[in-house]
Protein backbone atom coordinates (compact mmCIF):
# COMPACT_ATOMS: atom_id res chain seq x y z
CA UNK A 1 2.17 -27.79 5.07
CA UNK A 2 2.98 -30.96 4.87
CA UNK A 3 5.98 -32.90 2.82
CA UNK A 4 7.57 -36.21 1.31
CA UNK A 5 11.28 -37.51 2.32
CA UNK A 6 12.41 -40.30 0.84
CA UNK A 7 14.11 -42.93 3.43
CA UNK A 8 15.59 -46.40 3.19
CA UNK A 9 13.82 -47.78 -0.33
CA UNK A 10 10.50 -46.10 1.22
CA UNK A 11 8.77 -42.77 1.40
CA UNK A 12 7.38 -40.93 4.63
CA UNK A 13 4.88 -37.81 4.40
CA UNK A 14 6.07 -35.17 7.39
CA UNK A 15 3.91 -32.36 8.52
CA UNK A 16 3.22 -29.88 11.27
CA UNK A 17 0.46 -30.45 14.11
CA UNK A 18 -1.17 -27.15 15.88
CA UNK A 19 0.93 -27.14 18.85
CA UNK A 20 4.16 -27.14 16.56
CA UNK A 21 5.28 -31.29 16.88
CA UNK A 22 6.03 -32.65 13.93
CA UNK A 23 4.51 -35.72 12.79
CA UNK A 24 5.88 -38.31 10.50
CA UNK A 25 3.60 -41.05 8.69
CA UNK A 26 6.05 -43.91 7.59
CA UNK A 27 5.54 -46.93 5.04
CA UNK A 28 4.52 -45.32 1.55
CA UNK A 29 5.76 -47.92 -1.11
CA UNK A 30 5.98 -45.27 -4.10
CA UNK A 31 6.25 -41.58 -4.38
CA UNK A 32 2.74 -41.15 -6.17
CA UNK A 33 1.18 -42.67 -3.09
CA UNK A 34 3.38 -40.28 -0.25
CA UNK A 35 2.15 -37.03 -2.55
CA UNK A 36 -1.25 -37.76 -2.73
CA UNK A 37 -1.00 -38.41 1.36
CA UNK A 38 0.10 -34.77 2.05
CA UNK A 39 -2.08 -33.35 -0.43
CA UNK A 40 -4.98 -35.03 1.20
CA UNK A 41 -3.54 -33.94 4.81
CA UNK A 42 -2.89 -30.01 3.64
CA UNK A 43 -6.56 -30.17 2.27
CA UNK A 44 -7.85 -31.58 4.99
CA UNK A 45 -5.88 -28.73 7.13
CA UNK A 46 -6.97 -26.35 5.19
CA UNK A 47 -11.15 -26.73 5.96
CA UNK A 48 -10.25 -27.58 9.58
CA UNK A 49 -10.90 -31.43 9.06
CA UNK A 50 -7.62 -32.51 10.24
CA UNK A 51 -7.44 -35.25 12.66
CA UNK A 52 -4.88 -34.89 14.78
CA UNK A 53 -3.24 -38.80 14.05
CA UNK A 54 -1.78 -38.88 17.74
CA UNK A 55 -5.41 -39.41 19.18
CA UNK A 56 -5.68 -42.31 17.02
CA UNK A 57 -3.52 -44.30 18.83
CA UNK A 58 -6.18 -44.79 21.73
CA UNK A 59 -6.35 -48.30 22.09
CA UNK A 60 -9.79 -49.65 21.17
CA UNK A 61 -10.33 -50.84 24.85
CA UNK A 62 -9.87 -47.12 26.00
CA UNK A 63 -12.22 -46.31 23.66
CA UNK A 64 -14.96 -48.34 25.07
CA UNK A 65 -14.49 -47.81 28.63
CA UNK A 66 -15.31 -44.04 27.73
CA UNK A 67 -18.10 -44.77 25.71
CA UNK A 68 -19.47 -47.51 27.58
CA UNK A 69 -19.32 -45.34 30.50
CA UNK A 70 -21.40 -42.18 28.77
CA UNK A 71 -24.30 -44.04 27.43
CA UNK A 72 -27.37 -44.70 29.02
CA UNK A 73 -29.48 -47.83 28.11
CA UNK A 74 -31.48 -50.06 29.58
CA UNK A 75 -30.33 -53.02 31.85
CA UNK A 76 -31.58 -55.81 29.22
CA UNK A 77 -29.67 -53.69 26.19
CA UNK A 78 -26.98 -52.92 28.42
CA UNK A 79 -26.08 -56.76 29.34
CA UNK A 80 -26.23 -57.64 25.41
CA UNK A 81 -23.95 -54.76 24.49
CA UNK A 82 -21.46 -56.32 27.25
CA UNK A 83 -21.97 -59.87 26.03
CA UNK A 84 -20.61 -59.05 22.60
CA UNK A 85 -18.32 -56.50 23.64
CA UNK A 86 -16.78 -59.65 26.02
CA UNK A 87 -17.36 -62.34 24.11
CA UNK A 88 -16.54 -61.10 20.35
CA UNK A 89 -15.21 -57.28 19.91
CA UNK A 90 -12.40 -57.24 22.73
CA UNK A 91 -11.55 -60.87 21.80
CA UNK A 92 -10.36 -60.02 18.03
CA UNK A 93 -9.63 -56.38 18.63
CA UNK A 94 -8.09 -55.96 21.86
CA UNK A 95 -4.94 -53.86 22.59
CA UNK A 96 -5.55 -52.37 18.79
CA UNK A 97 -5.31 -48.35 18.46
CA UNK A 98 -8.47 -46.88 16.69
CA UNK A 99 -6.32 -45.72 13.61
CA UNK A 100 -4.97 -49.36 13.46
CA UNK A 101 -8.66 -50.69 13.14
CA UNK A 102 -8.98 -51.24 8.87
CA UNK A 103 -11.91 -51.72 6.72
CA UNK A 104 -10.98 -55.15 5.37
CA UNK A 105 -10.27 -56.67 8.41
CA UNK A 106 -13.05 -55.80 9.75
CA UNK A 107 -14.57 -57.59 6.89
CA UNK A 108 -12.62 -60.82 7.68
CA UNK A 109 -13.59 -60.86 10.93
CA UNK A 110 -16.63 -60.74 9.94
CA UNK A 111 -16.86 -63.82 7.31
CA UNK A 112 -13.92 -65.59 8.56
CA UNK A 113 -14.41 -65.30 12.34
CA UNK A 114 -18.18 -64.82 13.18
CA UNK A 115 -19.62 -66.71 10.58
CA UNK A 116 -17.91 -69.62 11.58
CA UNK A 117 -20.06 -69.90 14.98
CA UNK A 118 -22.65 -67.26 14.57
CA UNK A 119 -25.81 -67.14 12.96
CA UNK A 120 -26.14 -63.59 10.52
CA UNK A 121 -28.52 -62.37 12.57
CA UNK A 122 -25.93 -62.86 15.36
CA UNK A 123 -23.17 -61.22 13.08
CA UNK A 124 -24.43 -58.44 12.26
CA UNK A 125 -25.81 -57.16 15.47
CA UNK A 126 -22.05 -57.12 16.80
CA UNK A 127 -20.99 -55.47 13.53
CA UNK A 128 -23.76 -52.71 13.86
CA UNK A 129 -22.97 -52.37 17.67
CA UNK A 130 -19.03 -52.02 16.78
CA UNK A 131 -19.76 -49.88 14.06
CA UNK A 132 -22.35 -47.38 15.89
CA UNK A 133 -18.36 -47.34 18.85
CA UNK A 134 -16.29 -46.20 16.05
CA UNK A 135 -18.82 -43.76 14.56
CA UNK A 136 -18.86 -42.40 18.05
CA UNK A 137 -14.66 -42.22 17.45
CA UNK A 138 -15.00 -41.15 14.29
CA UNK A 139 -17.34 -37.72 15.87
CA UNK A 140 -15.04 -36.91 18.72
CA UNK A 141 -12.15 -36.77 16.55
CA UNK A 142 -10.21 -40.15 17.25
CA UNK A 143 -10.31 -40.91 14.18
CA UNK A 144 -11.17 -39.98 10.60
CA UNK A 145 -13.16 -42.10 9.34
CA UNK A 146 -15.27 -45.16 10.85
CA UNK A 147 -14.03 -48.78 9.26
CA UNK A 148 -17.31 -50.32 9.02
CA UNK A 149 -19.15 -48.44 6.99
CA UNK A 150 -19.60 -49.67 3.41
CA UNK A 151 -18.94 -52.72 4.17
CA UNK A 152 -19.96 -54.97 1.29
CA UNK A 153 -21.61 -57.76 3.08
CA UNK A 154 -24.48 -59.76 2.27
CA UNK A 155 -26.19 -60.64 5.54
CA UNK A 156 -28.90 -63.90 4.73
CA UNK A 157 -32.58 -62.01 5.31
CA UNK A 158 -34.24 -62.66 8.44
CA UNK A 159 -37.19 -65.38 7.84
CA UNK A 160 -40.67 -63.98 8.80
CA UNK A 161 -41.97 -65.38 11.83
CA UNK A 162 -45.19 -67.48 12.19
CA UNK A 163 -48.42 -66.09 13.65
CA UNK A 164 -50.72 -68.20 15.42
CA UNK A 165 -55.08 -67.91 14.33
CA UNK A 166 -57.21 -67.74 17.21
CA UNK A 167 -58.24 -71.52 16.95
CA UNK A 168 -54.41 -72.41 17.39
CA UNK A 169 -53.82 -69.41 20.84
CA UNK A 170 -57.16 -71.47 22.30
CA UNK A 171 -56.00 -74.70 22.17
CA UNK A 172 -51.95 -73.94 22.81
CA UNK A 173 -53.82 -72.04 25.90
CA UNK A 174 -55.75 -75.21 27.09
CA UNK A 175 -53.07 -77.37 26.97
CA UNK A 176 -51.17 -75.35 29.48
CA UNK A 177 -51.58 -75.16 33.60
CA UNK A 178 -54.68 -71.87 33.93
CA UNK A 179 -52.27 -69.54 34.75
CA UNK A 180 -49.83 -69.72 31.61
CA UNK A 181 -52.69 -70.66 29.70
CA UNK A 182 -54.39 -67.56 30.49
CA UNK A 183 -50.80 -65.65 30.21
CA UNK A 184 -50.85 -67.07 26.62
CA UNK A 185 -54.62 -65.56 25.70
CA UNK A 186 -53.43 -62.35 26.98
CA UNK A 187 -50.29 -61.95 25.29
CA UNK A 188 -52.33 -62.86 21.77
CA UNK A 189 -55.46 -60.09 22.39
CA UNK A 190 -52.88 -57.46 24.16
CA UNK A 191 -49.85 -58.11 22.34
CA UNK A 192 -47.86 -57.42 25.19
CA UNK A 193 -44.23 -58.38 25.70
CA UNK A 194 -42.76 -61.16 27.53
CA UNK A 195 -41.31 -59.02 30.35
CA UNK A 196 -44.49 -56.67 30.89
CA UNK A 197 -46.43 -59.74 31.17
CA UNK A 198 -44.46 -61.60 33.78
CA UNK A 199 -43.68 -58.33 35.61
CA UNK A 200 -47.79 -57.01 35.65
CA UNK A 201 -48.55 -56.55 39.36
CA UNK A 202 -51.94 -56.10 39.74
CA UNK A 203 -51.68 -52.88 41.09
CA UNK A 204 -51.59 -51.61 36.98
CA UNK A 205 -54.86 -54.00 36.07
CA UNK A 206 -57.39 -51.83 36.04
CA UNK A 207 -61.02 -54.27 35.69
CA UNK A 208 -63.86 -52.38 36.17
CA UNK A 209 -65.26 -50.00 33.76
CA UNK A 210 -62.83 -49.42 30.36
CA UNK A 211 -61.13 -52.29 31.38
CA UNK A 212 -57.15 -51.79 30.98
CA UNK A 213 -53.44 -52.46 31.32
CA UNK A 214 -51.22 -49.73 32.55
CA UNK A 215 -48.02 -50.51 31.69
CA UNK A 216 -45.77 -48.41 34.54
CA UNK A 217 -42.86 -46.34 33.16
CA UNK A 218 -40.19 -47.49 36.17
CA UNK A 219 -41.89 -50.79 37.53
CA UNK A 220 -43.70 -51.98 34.19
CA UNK A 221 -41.28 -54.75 32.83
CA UNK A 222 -39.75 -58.09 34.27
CA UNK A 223 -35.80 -58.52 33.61
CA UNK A 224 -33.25 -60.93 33.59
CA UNK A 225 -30.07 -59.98 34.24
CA UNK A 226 -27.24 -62.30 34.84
CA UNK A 227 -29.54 -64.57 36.48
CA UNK A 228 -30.85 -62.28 38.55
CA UNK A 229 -34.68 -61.34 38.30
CA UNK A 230 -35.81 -57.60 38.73
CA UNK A 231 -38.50 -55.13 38.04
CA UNK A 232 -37.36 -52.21 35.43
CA UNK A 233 -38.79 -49.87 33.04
CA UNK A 234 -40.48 -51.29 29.70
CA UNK A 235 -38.56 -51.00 26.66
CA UNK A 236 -38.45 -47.85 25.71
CA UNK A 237 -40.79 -44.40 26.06
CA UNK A 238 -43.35 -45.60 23.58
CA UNK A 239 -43.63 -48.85 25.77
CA UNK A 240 -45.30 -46.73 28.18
CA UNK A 241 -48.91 -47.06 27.46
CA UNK A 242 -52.30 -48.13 28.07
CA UNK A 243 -53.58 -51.27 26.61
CA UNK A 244 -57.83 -51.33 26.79
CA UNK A 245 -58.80 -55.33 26.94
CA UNK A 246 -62.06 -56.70 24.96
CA UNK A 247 -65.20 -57.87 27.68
CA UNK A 248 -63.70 -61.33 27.73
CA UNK A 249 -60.37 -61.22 28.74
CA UNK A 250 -61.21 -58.82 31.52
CA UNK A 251 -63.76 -61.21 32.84
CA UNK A 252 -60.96 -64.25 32.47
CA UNK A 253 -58.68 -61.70 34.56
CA UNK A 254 -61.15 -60.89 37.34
CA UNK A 255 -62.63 -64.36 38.00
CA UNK A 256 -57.90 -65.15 37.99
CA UNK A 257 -57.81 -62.44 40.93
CA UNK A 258 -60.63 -64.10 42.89
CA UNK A 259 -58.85 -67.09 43.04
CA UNK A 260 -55.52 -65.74 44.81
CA UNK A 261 -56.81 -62.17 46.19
CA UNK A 262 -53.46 -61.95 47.92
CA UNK A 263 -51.32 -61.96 44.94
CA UNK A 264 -49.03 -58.95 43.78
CA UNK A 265 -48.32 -60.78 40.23
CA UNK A 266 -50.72 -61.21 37.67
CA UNK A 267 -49.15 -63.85 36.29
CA UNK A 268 -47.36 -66.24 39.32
CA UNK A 269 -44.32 -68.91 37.82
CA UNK A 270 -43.74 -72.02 40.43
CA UNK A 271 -44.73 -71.93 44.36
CA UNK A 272 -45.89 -68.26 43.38
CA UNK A 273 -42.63 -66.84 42.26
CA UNK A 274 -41.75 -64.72 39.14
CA UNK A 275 -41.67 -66.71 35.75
CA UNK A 276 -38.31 -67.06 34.19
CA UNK A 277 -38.66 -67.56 30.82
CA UNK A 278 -36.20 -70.18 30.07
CA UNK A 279 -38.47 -72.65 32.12
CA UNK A 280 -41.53 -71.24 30.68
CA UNK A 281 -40.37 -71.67 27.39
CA UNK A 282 -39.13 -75.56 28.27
CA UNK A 283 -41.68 -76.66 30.56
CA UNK A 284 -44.32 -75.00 29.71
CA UNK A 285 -44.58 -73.53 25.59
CA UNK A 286 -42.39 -76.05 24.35
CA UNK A 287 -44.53 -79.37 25.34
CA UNK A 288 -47.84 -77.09 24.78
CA UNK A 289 -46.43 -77.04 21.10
CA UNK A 290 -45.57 -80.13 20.41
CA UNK A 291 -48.68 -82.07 21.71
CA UNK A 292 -49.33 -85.35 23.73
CA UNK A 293 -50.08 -88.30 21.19
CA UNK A 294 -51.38 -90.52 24.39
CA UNK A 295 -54.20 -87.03 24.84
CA UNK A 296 -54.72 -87.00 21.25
CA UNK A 297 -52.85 -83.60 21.01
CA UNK A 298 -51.50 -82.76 17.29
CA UNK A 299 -48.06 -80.87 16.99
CA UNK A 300 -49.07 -77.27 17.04
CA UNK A 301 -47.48 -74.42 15.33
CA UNK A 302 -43.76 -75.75 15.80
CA UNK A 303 -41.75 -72.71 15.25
CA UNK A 304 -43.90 -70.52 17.18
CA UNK A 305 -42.28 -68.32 19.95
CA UNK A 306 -43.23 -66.46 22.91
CA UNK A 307 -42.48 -62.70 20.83
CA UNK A 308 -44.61 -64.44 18.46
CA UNK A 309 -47.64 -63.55 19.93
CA UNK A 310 -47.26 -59.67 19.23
CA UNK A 311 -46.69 -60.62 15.88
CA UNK A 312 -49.81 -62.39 15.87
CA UNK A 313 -51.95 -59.49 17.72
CA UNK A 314 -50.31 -57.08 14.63
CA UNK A 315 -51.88 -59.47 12.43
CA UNK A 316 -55.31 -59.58 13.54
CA UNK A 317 -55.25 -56.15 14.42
CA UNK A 318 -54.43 -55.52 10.18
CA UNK A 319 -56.97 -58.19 9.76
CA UNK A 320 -59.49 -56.21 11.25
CA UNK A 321 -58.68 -53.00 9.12
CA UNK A 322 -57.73 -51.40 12.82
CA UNK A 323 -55.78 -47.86 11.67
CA UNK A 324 -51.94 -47.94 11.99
CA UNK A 325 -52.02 -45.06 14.55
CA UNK A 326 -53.92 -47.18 17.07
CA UNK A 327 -51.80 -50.47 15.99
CA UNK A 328 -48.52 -48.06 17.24
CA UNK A 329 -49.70 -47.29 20.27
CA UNK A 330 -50.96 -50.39 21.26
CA UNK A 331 -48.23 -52.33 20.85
CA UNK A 332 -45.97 -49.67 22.09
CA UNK A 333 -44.19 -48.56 19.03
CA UNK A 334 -42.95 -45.33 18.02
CA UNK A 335 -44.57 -43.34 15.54
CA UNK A 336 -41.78 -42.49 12.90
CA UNK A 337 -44.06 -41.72 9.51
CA UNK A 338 -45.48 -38.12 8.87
CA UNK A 339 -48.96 -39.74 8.74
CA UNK A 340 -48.14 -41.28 12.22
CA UNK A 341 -48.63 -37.63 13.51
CA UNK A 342 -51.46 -35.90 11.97
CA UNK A 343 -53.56 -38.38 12.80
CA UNK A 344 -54.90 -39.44 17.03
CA UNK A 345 -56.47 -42.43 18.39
CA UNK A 346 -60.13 -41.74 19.28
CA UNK A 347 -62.67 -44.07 21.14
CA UNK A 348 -64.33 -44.87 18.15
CA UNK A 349 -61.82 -46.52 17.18
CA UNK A 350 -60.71 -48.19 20.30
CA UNK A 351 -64.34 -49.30 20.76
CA UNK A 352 -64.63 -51.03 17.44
CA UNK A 353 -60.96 -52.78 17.88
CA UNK A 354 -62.74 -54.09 20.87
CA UNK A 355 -65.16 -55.29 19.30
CA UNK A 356 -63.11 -56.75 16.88
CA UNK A 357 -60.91 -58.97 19.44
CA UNK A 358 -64.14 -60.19 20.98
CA UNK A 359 -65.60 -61.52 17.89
CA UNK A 360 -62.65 -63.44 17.47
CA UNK A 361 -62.80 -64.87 21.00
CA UNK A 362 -66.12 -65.88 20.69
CA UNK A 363 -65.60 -67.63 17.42
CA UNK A 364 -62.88 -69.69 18.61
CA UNK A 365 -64.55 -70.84 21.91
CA UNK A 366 -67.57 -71.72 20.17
CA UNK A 367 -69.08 -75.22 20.92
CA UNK A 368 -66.81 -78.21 19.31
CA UNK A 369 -64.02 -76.33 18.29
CA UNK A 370 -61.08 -77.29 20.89
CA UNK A 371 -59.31 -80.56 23.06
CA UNK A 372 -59.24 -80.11 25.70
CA UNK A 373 -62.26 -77.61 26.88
CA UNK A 374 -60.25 -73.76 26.58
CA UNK A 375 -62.21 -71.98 29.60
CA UNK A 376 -60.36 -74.27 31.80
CA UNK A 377 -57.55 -71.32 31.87
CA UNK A 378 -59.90 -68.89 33.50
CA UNK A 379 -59.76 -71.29 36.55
């Protein structure tokens, strides 16, 4: 049961806890607004919804120690969750208890704080990453409800990122040194990520007969974390997969082994080291991109990225009417649709995808098409 007192010009709402305390909620302006507090609180004691208010006063940095602590990611989403945790959530919210946490300041925070140096994209990543902490609150009983949801905010929509043709991954290929130009061909006819690129050990390349890429489910990506370079598992289960390559690019691969038999890594960065991808991107991708006016290279597909590439292999592969089952697994997604699992990859379809990818090769290496000559990257 729970009841009003009136007390000093304001109103309180007092009511009894399971172990017998009495709790008092303080600050109601008018007597309409105490009532319809304890008739909310008897209700909610009534269906066993009550949340015990005392738990609510766990500060928010409490809160994420213990959920930080019971979640299991992987190191590359781990060290983002602890940027923004560092760097944006503890900054504003520090020292706050859960219950304390309210809807509309979480929305200024939002527009008024984040806005001001982040991009959207940037904004609402840390809003759906504090959210998806005080949803966990909100299920172990902290709290009642979770502050961020229904948040009316209008986030600006993401721009769709360019895709490269086959003419444009030849030349951006040729203008780099043979092994990132070659790195750059196999990206666009694998679609492969960044990380299980520069982390391939040849060990998982797989030449002769079905040619393929295995991409390992503990060793099968390259991270960065604070700095520090390290072999880790891919991105998530679906990641784990094997990736057939068309006649060409194996050939490209095997005459790249002859010339460093020795090698563990596919794909060697400087003095035969890992590539970070910061230098790849600046020394390497960047200059590719924008051309050399003395070599009569054009500007090429400014706004092109790295990630681009799988974005590009998706589009040839829908190009080439390839069937969204095969398109999945390739590229190491999950399958989430109903159609997604009554229907299986078969070799006929592999075979013709194949085929598919080699066309395309062909066309753009045939005679006259490129500057410089492209099949200098096999070297």
């Amino acid at each position: 049961m729970a009841w009003v007192e009136h007390r000093g010009g304001t109103y309180r709402v007092r009511y009894r806890l399971n172990d017998g305390t009495i709790f008092t909620e303080r600050g109601f302006s008018t007597r309409r607004e105490a009532d319809d507090r304890a008739a909310d609180i008897e209700s909610d004691q009534r269906r066993d919804q009550f949340t015990d208010p005392r738990l609510a006063q766990t500060t928010i940095d409490e809160w994420i120690r213990c959920w930080s602590d019971s979640h299991h990611v992987t190191a590359t989403t781990r060290r983002t969750y602890d940027s923004h945790i560092r760097n944006h959530i503890l900054p504003r919210w520090s020292g706050t208890p859960l219950g304390d946490i309210a809807r509309i300041a979480v929305k200024g925070w939002v527009n008024q704080t984040l806005r001001a140096t982040l991009s959207d994209k940037s904004c609402q990543d840390i809003l759906v990453l504090f959210s998806m902490i005080l949803g966990e609150a909100v299920d172990e009983g902290l709290i009642s409800a979770n502050p961020c949801r229904r948040l009316r905010i209008t986030f600006a929509e993401r721009p769709e990122r360019p895709h490269a043709s086959t003419d444009e991954v030849t030349t951006l290929a040729a203008r780099m040194p043979p092994d990132a130009g070659l790195m750059t061909i196999t990206a666009a006819y694998t679609g492969l990520r960044w990380g299980e690129l520069a982390g391939l050990q040849w060990t998982r390349a797989h030449l002769d007969n079905r040619p393929r890429i295995d991409v390992d489910p503990k060793f099968g990506a390259l991270h960065e974390i604070s700095g520090r370079l390290e072999l880790g598992p891919p991105k998530s289960p679906a990641s784990i997969r094997v990736v057939h390559l068309p006649p060409f690019l194996a050939e490209l691969l095997s005459a790249h082994r002859e010339s460093d038999p020795t090698a563990r890594f596919v794909f060697a960065g400087t003095h035969g080291g890992l590539h970070r991808r910061s230098n790849f991107r600046y020394r390497i991708w960047q200059p590719a991109l924008a051309g050399d006016q003395q070599r009569g290279w054009a500007p090429l597909n400014q706004e092109l990225h790295f990630h681009d590439l799988r974005h590009t292999h998706e589009t040839w592969l829908v190009e080439d009417e390839v069937p969204r089952v095969l398109r999945l697994q390739r590229l190491g997604h999950k399958r989430k649709d109903i159609d997604d699992f009554y229907s299986h990859v078969t070799d006929t379809m592999r075979d013709r995808m194949l085929d598919a990818l080699q066309r395309r090769w062909e066309s753009s290496n045939s005679t006259g098409k490129q500057e410089p000559d492209p099949g200098s990257t096999a070297a």
